[in-house]
PDB file of N, CA and C in Angstrom:
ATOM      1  N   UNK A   1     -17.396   6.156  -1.040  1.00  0.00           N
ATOM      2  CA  UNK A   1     -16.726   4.949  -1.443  1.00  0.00           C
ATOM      3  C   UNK A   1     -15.262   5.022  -1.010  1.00  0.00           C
ATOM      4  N   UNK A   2     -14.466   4.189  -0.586  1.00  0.00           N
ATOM      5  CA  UNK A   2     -12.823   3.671  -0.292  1.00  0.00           C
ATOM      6  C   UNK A   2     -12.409   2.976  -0.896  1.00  0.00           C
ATOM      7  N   UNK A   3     -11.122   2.991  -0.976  1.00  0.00           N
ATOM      8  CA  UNK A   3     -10.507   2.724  -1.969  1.00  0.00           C
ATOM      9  C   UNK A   3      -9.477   1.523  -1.807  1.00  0.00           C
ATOM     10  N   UNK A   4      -9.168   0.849  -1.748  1.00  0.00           N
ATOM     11  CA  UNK A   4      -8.063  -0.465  -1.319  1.00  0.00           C
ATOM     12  C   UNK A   4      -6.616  -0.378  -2.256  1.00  0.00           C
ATOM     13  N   UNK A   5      -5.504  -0.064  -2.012  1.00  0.00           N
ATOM     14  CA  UNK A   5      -4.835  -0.173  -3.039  1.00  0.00           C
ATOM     15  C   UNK A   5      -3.882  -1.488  -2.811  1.00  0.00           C
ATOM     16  N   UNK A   6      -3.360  -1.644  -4.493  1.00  0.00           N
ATOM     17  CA  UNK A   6      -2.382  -3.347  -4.348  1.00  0.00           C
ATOM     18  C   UNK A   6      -0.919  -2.414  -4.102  1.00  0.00           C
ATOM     19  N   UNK A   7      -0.222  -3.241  -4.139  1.00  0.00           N
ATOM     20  CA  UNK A   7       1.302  -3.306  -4.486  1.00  0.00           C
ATOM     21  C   UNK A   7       1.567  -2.415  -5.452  1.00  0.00           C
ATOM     22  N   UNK A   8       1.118  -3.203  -6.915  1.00  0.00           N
ATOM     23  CA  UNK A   8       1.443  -2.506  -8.270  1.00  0.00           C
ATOM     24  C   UNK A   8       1.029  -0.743  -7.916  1.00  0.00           C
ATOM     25  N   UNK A   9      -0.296  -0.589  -7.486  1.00  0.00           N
ATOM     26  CA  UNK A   9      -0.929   0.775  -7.729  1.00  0.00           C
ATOM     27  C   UNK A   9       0.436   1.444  -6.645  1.00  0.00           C
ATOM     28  N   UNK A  10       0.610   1.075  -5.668  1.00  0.00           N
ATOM     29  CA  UNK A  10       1.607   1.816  -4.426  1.00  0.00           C
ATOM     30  C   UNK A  10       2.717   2.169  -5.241  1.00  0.00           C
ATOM     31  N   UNK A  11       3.253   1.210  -5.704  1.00  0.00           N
ATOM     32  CA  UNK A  11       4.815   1.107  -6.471  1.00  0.00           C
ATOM     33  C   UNK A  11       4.922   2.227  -7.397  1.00  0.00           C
ATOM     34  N   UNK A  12       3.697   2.197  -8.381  1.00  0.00           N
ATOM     35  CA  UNK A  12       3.512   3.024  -9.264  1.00  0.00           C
ATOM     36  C   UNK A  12       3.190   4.633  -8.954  1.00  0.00           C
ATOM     37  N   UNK A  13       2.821   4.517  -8.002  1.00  0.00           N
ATOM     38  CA  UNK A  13       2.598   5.874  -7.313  1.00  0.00           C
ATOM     39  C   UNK A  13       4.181   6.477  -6.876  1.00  0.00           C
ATOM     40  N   UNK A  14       4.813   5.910  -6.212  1.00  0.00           N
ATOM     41  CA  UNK A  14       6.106   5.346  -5.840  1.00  0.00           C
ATOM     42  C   UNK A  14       7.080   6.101  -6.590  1.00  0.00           C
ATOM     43  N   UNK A  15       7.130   5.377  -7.904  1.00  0.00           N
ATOM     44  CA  UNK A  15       7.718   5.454  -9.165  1.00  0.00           C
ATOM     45  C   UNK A  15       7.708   6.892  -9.465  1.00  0.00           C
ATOM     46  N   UNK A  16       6.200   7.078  -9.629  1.00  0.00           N
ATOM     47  CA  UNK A  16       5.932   8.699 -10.862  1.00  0.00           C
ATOM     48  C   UNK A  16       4.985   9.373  -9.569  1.00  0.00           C
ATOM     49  N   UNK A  17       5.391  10.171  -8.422  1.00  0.00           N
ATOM     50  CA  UNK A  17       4.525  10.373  -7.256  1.00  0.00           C
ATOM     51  C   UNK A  17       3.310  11.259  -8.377  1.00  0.00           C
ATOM     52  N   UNK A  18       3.613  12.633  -9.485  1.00  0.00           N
ATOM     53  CA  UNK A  18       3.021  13.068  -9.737  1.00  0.00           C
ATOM     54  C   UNK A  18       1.802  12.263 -10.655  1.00  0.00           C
ATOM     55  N   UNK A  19       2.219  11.441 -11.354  1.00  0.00           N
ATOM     56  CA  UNK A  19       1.175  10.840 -11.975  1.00  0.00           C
ATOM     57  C   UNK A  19       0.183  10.215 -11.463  1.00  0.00           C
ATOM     58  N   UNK A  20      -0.422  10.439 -10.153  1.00  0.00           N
ATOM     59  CA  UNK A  20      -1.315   9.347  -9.440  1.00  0.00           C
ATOM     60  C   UNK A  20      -1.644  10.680  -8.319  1.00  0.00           C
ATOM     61  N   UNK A  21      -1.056  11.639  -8.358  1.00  0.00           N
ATOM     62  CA  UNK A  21      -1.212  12.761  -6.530  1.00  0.00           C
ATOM     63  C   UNK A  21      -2.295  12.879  -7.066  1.00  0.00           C
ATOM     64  N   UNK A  22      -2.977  13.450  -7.763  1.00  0.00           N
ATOM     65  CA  UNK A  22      -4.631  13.565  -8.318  1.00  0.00           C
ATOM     66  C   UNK A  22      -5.392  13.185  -7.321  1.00  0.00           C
ATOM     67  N   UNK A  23      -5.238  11.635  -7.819  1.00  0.00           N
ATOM     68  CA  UNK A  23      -6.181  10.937  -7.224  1.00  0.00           C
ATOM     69  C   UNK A  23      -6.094  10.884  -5.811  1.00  0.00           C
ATOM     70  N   UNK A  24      -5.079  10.914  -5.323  1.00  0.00           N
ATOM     71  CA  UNK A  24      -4.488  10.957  -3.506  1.00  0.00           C
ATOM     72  C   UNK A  24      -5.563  11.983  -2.755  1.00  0.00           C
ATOM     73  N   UNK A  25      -5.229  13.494  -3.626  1.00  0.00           N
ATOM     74  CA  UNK A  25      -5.817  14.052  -3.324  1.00  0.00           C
ATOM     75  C   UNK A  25      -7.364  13.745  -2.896  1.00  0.00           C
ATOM     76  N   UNK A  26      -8.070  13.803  -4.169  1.00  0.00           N
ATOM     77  CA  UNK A  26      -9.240  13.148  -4.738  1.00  0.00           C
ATOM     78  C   UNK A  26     -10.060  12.417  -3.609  1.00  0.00           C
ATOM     79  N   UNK A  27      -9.559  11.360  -3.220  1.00  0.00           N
ATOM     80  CA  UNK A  27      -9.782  10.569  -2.741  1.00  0.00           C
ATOM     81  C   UNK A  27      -9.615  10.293  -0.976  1.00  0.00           C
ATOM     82  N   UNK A  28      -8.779  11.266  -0.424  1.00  0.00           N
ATOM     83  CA  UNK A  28      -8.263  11.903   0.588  1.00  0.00           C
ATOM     84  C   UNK A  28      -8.810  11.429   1.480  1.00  0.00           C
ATOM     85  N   UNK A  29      -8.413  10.630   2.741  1.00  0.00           N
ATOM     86  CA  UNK A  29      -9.212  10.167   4.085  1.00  0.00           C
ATOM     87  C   UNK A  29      -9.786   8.867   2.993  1.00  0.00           C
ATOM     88  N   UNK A  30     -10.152   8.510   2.185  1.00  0.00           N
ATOM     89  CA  UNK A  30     -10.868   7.313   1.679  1.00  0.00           C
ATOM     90  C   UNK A  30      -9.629   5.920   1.074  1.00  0.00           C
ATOM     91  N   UNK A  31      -8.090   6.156   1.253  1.00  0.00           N
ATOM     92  CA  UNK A  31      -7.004   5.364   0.475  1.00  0.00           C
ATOM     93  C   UNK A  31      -7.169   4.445   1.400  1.00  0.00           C
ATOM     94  N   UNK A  32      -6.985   3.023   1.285  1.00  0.00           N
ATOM     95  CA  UNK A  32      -6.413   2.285   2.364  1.00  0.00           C
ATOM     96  C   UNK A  32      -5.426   1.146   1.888  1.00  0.00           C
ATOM     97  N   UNK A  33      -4.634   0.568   2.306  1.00  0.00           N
ATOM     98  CA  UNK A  33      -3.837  -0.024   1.989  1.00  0.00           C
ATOM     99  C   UNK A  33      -4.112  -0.951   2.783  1.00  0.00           C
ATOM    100  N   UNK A  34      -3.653  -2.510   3.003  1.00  0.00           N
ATOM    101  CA  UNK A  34      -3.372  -3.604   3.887  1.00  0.00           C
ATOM    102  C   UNK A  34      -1.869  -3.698   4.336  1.00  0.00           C
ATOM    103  N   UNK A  35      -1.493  -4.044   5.399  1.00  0.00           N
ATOM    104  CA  UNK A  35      -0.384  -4.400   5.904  1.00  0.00           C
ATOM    105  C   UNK A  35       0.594  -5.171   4.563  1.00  0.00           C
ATOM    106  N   UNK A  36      -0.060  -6.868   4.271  1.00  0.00           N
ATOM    107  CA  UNK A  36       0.777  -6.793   3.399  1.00  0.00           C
ATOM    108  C   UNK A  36       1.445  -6.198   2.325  1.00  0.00           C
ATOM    109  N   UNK A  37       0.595  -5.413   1.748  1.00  0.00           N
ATOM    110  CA  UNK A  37       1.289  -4.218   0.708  1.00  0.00           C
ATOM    111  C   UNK A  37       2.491  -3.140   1.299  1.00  0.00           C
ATOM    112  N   UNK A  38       2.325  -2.607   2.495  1.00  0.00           N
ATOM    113  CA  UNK A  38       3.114  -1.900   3.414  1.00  0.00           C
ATOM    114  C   UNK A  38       4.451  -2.974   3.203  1.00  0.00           C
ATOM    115  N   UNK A  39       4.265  -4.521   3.873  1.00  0.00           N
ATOM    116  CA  UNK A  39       5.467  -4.968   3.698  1.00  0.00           C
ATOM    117  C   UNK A  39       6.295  -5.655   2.676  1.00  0.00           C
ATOM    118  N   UNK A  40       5.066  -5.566   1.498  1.00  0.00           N
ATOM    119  CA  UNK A  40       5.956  -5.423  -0.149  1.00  0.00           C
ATOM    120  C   UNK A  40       6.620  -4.450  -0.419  1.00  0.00           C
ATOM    121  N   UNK A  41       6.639  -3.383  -0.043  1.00  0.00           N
ATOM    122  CA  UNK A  41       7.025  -2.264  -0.265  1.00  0.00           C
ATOM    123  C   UNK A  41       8.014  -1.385   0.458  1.00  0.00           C
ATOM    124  N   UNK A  42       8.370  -2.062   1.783  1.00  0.00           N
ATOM    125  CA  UNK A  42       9.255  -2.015   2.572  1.00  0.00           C
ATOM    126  C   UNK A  42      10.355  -3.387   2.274  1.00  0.00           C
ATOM    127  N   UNK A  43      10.156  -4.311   1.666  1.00  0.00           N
ATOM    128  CA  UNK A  43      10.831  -5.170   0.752  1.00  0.00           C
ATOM    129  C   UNK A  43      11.716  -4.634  -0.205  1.00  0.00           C
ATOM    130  N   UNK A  44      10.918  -3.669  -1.037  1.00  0.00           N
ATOM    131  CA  UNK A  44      11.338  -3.547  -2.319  1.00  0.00           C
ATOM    132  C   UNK A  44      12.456  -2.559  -1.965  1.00  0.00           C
ATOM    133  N   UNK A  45      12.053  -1.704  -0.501  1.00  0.00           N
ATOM    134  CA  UNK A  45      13.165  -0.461  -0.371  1.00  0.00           C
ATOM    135  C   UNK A  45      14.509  -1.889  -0.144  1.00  0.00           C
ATOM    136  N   UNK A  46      14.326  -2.499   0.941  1.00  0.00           N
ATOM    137  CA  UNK A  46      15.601  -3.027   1.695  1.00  0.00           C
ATOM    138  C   UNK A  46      16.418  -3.860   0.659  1.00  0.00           C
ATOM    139  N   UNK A  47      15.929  -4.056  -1.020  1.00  0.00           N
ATOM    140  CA  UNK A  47      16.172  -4.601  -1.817  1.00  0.00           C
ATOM    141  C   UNK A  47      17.273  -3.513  -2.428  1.00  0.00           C
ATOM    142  N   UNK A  48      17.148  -2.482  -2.588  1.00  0.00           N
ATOM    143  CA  UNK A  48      17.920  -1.643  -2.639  1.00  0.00           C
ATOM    144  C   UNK A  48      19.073  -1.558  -2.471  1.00  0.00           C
ATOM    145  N   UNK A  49      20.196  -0.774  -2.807  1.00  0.00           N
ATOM    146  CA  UNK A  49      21.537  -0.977  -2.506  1.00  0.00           C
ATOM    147  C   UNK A  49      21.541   0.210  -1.235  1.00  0.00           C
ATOM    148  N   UNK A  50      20.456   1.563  -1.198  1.00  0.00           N
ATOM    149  CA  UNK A  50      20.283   2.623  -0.806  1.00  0.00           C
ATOM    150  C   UNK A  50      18.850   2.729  -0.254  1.00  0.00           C
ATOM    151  N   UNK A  51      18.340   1.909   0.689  1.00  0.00           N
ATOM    152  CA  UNK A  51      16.741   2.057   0.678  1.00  0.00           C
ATOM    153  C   UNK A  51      16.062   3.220   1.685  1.00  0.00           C
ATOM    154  N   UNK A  52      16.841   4.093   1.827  1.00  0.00           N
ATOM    155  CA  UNK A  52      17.172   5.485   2.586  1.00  0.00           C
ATOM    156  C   UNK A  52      15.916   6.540   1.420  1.00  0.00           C
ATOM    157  N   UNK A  53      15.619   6.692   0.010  1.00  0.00           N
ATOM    158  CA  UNK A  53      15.365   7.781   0.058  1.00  0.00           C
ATOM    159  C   UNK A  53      13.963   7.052  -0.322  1.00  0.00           C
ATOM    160  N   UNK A  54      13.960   5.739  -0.679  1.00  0.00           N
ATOM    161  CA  UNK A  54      12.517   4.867  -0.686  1.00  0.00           C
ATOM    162  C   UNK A  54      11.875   4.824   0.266  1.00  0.00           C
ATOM    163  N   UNK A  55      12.515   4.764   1.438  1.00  0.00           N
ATOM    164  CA  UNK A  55      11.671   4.367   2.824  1.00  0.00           C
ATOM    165  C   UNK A  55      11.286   5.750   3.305  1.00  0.00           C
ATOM    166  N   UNK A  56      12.338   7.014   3.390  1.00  0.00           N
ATOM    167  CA  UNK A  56      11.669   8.130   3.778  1.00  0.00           C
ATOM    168  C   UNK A  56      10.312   8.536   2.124  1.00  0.00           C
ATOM    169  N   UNK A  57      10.210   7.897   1.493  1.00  0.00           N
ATOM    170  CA  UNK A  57       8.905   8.030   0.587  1.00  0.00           C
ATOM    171  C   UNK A  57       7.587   7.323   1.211  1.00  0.00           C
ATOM    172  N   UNK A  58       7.740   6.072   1.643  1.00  0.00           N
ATOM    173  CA  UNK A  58       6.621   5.313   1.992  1.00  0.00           C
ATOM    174  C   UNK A  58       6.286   5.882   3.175  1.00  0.00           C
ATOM    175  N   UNK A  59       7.853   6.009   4.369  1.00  0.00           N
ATOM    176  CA  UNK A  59       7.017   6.269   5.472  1.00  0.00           C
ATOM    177  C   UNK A  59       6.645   7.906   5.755  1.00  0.00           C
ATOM    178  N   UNK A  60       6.936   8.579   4.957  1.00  0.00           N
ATOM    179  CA  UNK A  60       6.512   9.943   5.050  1.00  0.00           C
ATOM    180  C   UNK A  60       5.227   9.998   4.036  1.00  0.00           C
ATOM    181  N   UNK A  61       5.914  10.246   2.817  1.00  0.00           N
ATOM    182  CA  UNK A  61       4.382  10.599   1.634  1.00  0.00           C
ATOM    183  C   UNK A  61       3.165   9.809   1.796  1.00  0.00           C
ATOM    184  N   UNK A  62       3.702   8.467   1.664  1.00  0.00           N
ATOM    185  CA  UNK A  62       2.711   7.070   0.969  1.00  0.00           C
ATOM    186  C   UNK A  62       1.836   6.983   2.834  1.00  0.00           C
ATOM    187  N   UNK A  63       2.502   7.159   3.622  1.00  0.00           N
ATOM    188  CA  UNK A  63       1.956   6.476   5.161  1.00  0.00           C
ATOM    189  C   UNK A  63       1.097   7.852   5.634  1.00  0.00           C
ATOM    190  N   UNK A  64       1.149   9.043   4.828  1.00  0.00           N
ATOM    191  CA  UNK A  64       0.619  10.540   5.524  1.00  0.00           C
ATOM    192  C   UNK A  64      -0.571  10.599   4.426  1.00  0.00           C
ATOM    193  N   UNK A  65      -0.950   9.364   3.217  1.00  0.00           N
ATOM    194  CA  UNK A  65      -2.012   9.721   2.570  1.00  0.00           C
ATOM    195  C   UNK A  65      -3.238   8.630   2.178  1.00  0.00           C
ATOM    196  N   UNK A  66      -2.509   7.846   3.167  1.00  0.00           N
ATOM    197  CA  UNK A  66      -3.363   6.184   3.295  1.00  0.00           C
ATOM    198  C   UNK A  66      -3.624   5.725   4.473  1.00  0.00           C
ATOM    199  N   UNK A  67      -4.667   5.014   4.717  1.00  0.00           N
ATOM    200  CA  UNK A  67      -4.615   4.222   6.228  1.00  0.00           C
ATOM    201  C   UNK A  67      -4.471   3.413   5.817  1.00  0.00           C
ATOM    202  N   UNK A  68      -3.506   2.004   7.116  1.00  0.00           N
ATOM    203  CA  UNK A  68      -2.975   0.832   6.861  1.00  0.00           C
ATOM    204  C   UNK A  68      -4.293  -0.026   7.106  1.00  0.00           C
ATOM    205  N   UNK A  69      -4.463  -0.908   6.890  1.00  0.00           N
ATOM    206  CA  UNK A  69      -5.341  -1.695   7.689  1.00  0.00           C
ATOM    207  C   UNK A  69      -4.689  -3.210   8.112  1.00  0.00           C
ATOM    208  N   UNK A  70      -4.959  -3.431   9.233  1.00  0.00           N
ATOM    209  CA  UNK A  70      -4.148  -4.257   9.968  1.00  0.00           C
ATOM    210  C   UNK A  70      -4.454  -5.849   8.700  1.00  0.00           C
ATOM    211  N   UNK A  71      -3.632  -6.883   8.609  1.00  0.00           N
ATOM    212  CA  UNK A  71      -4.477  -7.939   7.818  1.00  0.00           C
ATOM    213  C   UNK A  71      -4.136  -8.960   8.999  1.00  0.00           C
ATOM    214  N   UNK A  72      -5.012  -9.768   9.702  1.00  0.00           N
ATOM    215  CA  UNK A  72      -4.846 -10.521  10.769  1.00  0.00           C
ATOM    216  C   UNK A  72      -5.184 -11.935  10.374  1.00  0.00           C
ATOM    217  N   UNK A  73      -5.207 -12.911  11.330  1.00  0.00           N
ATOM    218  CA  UNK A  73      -5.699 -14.457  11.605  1.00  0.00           C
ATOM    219  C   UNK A  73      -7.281 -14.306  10.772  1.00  0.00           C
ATOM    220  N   UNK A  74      -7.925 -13.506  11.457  1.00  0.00           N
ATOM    221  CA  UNK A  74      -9.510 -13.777  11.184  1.00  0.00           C
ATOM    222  C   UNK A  74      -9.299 -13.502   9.162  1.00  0.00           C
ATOM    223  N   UNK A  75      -8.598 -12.045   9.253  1.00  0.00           N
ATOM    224  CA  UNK A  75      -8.764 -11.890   7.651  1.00  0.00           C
ATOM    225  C   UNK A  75      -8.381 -13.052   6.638  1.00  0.00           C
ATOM    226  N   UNK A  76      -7.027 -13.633   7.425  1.00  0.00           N
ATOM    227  CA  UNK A  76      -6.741 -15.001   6.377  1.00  0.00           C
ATOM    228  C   UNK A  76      -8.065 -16.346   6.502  1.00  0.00           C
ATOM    229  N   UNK A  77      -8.326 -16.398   7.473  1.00  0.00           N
ATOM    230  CA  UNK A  77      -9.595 -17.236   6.983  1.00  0.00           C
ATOM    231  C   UNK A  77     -10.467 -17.184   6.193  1.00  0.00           C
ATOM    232  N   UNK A  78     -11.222 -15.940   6.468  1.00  0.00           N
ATOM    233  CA  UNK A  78     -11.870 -15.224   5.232  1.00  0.00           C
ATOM    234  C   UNK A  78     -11.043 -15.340   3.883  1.00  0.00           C
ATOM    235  N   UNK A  79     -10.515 -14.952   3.743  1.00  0.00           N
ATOM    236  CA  UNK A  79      -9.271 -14.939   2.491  1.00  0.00           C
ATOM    237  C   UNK A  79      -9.925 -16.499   2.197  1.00  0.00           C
ATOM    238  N   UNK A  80      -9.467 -17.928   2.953  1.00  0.00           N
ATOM    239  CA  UNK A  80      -9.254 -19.193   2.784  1.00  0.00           C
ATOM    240  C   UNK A  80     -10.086 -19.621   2.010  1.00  0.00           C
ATOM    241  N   UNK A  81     -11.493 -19.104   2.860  1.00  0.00           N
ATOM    242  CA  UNK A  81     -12.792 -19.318   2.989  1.00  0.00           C
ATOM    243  C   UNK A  81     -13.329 -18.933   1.278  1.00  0.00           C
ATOM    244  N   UNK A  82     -13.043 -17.812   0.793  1.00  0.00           N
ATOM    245  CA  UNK A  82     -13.333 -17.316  -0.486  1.00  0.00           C
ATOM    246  C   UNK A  82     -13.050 -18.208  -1.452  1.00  0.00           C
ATOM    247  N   UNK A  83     -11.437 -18.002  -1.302  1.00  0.00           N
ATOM    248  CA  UNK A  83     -10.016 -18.802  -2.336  1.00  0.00           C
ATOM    249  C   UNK A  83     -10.989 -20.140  -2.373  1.00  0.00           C
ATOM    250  N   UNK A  84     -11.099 -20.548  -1.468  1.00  0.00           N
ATOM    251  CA  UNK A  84     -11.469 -22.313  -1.536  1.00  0.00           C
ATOM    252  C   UNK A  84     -12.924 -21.956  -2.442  1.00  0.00           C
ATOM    253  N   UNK A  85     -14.065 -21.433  -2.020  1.00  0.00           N
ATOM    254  CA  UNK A  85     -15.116 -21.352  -2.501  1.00  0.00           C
ATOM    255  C   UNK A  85     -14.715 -21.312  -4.419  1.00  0.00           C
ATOM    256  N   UNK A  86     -13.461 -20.867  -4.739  1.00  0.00           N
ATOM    257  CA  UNK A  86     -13.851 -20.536  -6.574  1.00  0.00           C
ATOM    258  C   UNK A  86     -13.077 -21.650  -7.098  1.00  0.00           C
TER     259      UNK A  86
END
């Protein structure tokens, strides 16, 4: 099984790295993230007054224990396609 993570779960990892490495571990080769979460989170550094020791977190720790997955044209349709369906 793989794993998809949001924003909140990244941030929070982020936040308290030890309270969540468990599962990193755990779960290892199976994390994936979407692009947009990557660029919530590269947001939240440049929001910063200092986004120097945030960004060497995402793009070292958070980017060496997740794969990105690209989110493209086709995925937002799908997305549309769902959203509209409920």
């Amino acid at each position: 099984m793989s794993y998809l993570l949001d924003t909140n779960t990244c941030s929070a990892h982020l936040r308290r790295p030890s309270g969540l490495a468990h599962r990193f571990m755990q779960y290892s080769g199976r994390i994936f993230i979407p692009t947009v979460v990557l660029g919530e989170l590269y947001a939240w550094a440049f929001k910063r007054t200092d986004p120097t020791p945030l960004l060497s977190f995402v793009q070292g720790d958070l980017l060496r224990d997740v794969l990105v997955l690209d989110y493209d044209s086709q995925c937002a349709y799908v997305f549309g396609q769902l959203r509209g369906a409920m």
